[in-house]
Protein backbone atom coordinates (compact mmCIF):
# COMPACT_ATOMS: atom_id res chain seq x y z
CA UNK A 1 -0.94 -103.58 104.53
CA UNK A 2 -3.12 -106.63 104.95
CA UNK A 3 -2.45 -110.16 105.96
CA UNK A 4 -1.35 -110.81 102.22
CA UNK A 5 0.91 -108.14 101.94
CA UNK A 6 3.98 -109.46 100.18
CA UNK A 7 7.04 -106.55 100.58
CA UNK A 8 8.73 -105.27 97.86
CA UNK A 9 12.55 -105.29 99.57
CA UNK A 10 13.82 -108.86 99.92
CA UNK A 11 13.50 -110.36 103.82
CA UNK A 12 17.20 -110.34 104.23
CA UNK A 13 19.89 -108.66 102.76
CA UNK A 14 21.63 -110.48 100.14
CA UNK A 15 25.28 -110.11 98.77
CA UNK A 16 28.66 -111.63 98.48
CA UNK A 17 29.89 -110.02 101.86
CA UNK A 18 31.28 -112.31 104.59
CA UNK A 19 28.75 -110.90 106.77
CA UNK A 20 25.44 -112.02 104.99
CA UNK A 21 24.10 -115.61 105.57
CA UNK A 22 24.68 -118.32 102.75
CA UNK A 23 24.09 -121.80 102.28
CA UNK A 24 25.94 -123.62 104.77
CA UNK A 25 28.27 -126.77 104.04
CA UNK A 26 28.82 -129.50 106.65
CA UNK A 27 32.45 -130.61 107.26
CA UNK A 28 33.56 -134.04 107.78
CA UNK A 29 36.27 -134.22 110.22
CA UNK A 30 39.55 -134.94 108.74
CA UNK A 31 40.25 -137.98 110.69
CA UNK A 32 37.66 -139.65 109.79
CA UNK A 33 38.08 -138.82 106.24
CA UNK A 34 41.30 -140.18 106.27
CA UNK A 35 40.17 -143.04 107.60
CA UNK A 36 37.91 -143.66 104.62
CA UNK A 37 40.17 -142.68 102.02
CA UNK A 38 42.75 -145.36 103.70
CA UNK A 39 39.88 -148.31 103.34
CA UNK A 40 40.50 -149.38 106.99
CA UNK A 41 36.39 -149.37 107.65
CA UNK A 42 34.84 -151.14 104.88
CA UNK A 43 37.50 -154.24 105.32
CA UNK A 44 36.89 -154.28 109.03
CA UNK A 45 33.35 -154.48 108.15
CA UNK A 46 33.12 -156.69 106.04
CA UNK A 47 35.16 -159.25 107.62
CA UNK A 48 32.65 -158.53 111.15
CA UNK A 49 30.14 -158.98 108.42
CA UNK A 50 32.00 -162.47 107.08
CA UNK A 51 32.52 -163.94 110.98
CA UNK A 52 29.08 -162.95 111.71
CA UNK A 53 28.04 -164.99 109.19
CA UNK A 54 30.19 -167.96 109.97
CA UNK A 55 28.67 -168.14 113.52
CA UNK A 56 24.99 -168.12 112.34
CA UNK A 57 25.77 -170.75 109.87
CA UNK A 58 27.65 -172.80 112.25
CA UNK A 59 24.58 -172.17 114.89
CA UNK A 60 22.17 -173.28 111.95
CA UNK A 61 24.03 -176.80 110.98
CA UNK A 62 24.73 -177.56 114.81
CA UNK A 63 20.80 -177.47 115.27
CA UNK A 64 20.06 -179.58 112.68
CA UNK A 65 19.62 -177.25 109.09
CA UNK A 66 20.53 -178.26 105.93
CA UNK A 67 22.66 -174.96 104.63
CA UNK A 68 21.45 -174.73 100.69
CA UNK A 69 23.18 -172.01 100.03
CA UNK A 70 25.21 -168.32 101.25
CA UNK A 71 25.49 -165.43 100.29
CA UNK A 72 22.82 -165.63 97.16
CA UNK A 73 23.47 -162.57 94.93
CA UNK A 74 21.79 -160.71 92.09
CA UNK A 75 21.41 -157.23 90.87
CA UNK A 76 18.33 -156.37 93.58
CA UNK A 77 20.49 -157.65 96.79
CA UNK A 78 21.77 -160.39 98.62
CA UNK A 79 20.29 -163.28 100.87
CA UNK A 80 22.99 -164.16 103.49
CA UNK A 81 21.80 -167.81 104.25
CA UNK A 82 19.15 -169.71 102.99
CA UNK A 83 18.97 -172.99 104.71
CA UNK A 84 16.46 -176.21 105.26
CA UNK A 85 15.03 -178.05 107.98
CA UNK A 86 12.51 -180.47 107.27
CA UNK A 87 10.32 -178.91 104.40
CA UNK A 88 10.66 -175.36 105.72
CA UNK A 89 13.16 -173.55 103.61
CA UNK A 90 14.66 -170.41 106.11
CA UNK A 91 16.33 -167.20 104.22
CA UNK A 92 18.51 -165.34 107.17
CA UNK A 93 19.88 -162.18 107.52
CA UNK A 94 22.64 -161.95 109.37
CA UNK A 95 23.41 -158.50 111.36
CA UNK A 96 26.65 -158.13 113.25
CA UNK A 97 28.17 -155.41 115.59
CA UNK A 98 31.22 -155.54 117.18
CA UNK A 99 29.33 -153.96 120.43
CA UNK A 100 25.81 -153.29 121.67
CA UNK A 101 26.19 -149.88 122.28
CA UNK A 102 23.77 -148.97 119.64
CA UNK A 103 21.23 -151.48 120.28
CA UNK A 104 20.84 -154.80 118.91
CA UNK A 105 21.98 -155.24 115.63
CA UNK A 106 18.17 -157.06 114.65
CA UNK A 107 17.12 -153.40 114.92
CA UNK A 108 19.18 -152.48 111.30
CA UNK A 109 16.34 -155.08 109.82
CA UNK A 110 13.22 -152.75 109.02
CA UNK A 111 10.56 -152.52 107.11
CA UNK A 112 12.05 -151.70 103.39
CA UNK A 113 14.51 -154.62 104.24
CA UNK A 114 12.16 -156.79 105.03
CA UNK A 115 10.12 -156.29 101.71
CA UNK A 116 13.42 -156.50 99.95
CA UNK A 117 14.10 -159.80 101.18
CA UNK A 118 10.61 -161.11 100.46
CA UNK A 119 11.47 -160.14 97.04
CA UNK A 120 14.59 -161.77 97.12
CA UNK A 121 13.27 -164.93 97.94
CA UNK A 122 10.65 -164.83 95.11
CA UNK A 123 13.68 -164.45 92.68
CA UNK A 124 15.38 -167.45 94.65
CA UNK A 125 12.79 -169.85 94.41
CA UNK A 126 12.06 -168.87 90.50
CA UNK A 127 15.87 -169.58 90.01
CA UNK A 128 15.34 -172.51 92.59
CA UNK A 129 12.35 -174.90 92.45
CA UNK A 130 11.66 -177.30 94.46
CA UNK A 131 9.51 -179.10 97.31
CA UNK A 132 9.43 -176.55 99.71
CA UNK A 133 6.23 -176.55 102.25
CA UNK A 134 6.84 -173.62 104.06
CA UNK A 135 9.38 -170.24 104.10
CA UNK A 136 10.69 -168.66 106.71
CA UNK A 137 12.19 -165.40 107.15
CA UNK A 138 14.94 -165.31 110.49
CA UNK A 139 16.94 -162.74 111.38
CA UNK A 140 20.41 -163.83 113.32
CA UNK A 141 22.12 -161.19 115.52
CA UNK A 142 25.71 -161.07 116.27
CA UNK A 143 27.08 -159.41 118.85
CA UNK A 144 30.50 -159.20 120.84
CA UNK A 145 34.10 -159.71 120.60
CA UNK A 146 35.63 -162.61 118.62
CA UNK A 147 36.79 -164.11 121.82
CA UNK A 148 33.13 -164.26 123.26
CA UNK A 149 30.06 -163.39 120.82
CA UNK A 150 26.60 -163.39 121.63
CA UNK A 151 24.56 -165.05 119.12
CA UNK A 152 20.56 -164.28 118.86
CA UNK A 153 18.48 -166.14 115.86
CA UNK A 154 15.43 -164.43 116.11
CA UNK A 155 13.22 -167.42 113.78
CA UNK A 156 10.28 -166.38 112.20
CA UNK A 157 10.87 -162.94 112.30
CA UNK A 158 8.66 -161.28 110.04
């Protein structure tokens, strides 16, 4: 038997029998799954989602932007805020987390993101032309309880 012996038998036993290893399925826990099938977490989200977006668009008009438009939809995604301020033209994405526990919610903005909202805003301004010197890409971060949020605009981004 040399190095490239391949044997004959197979490695393992195979069989129907309890007792031999199969392919393995993972389990979601049943509360959880319940919770789903109820549609109690994608209404809570989205309506973090919604406030989160109220704040950063309230932040962006009390310093002085020019909202153009929110929540800018079409079949490759969604720019959340896409705003003006002088001749820059901003498109936003607004993240929002109830707590900080995982991090800041800027974090959920990476790479493919990022190139998807580029292409976004290439789809936007063929839709949309106009005067526009400069674009900028911000990234607002909402964090907190309703009672006290932290708001970060992170401008300029990528």
């Amino acid at each position: 038997m040399g190095l490239g012996h391949v044997p004959q038998e197979p490695i393992r036993s195979e069989g129907t029998h309890p007792q031999f290893q199969r392919r393995q399925r993972r389990r979601v826990a049943s509360r959880r799954l319940n919770r789903n099938q109820q549609g109690l977490e994608p209404a809570h989200n989205q309506s973090l989602g919604a406030w989160g977006e109220d704040l950063a668009t309230q932040w962006y008009t009390d310093h002085g932007y020019v909202i153009v438009q929110r929540n800018w939809r079409c079949s490759d995604g969604e720019i959340d805020i896409i705003a003006m301020i002088e001749k820059t033209l901003v498109m936003c994405e607004v993240k929002t987390r109830a707590t900080a526990d995982f991090g800041s919610p800027a974090l959920a903005v990476g790479i493919a993101k990022q190139h998807r909202l580029r292409k976004l805003a290439g789809l936007w301004l063929a839709q949309n032309p106009g005067n526009h010197h400069a674009i900028r890409f911000d990234v607002a971060a909402v964090v907190g309880p309703r009672e006290k949020p932290l708001i970060d605009i992170f401008e300029a981004a990528f």
